[in-house]
Protein backbone atom coordinates (compact mmCIF):
# COMPACT_ATOMS: atom_id res chain seq x y z
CA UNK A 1 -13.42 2.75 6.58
CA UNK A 2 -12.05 1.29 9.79
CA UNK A 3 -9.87 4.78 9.82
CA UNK A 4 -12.62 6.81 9.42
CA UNK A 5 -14.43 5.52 12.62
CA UNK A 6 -11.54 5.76 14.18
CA UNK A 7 -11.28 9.47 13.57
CA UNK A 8 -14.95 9.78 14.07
CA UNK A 9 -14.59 8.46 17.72
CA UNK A 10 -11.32 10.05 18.95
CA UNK A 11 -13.61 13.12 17.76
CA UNK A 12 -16.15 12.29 19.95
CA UNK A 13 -14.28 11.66 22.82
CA UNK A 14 -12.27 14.13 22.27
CA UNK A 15 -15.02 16.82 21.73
CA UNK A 16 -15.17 17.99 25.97
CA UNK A 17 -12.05 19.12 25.42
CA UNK A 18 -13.03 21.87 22.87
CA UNK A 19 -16.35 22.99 25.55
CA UNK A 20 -13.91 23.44 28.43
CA UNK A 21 -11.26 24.53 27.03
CA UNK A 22 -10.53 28.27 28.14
CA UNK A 23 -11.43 28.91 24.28
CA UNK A 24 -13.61 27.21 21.52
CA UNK A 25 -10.37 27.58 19.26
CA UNK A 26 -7.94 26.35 21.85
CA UNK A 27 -9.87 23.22 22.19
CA UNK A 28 -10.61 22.79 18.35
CA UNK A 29 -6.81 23.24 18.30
CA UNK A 30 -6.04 20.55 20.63
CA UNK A 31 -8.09 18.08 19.02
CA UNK A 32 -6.94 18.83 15.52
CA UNK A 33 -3.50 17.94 16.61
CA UNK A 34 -4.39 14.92 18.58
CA UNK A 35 -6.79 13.84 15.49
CA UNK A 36 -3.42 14.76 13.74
CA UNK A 37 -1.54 11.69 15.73
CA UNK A 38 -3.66 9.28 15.80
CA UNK A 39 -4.12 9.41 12.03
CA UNK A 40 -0.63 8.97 11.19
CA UNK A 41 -0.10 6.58 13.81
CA UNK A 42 -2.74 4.54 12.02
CA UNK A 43 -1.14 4.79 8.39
CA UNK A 44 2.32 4.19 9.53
CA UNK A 45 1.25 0.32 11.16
CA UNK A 46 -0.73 0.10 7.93
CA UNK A 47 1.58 0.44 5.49
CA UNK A 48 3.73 -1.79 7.58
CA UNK A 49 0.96 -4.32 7.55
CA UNK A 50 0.03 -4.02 4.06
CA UNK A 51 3.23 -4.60 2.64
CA UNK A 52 3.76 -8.17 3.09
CA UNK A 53 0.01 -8.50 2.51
CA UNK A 54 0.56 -6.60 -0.88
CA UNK A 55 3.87 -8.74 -2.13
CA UNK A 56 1.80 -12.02 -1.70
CA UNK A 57 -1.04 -10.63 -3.84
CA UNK A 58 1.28 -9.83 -6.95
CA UNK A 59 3.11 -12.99 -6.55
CA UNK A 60 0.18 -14.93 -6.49
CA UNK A 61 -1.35 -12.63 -9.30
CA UNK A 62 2.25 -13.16 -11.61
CA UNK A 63 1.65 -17.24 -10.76
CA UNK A 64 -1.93 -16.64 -12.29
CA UNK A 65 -1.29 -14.83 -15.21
CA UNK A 66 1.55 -17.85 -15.81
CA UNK A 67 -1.02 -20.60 -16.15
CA UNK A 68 -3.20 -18.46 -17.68
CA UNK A 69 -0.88 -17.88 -20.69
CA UNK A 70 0.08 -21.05 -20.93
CA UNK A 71 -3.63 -22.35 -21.04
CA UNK A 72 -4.44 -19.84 -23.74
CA UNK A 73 -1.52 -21.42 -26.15
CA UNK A 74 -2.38 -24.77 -25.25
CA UNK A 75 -6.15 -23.66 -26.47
CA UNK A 76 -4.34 -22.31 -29.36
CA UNK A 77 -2.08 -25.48 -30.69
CA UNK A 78 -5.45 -27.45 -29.53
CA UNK A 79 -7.50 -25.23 -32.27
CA UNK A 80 -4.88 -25.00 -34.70
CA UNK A 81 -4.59 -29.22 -35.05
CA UNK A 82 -8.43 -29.25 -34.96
CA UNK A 83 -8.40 -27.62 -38.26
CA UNK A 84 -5.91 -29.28 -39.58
C-alpha cells in the first residue's frame, strides 16, 4: 500500500513535467522512467528489510508448531489412560 502512494505522489509531482515538456510523450516518457526508479529503489530496501523480518517469523512459527505437537500427544497419552 505504502508503495502505491508512493508511486501515486512521485506521479503527481512529477506530472508538470509531462505539460512542459516540449512533447506530451517526452514528458510521459520521463516520468515513466523516473516512476521506473523509484519503484525499484523501493523493492530493493524492502526485500533487504523483510528478510530478517521474514527469518524471525518462521523461526518463531517452527517453535510454535513444536509445542503444539507436543501438546497434542500429551492430549493424546492423557485420553488414552482416561479410558483405560
Amino acid at each position: 500500500m505504502l508503495r502505491v502512494t508512493i508511486i501515486f505522489a512521485l506521479f503527481l509531482f512529477l506530472s508538470p513535467a509531462m505539460a512542459f515538456a516540449e512533447g506530451p510523450k517526452e514528458g510521459f516518457k520521463e516520468v515513466h522512467e523516473g516512476m521506473k526508479k523509484v519503484v525499484k529503489g523501493v523493492d530493493k530496501n524492502a526485500k533487504k528489510v523483510f528478510k530478517p523480518v521474514h527469518k524471525k517469523a518462521k523461526k518463531d512459527v517452527k517453535a510454535v508448531d513444536k509445542a503444539a505437537k507436543k501438546g497434542w500427544k500429551q492430549a493424546d497419552h492423557d485420553a488414552k489412560e482416561a479410558i483405560k
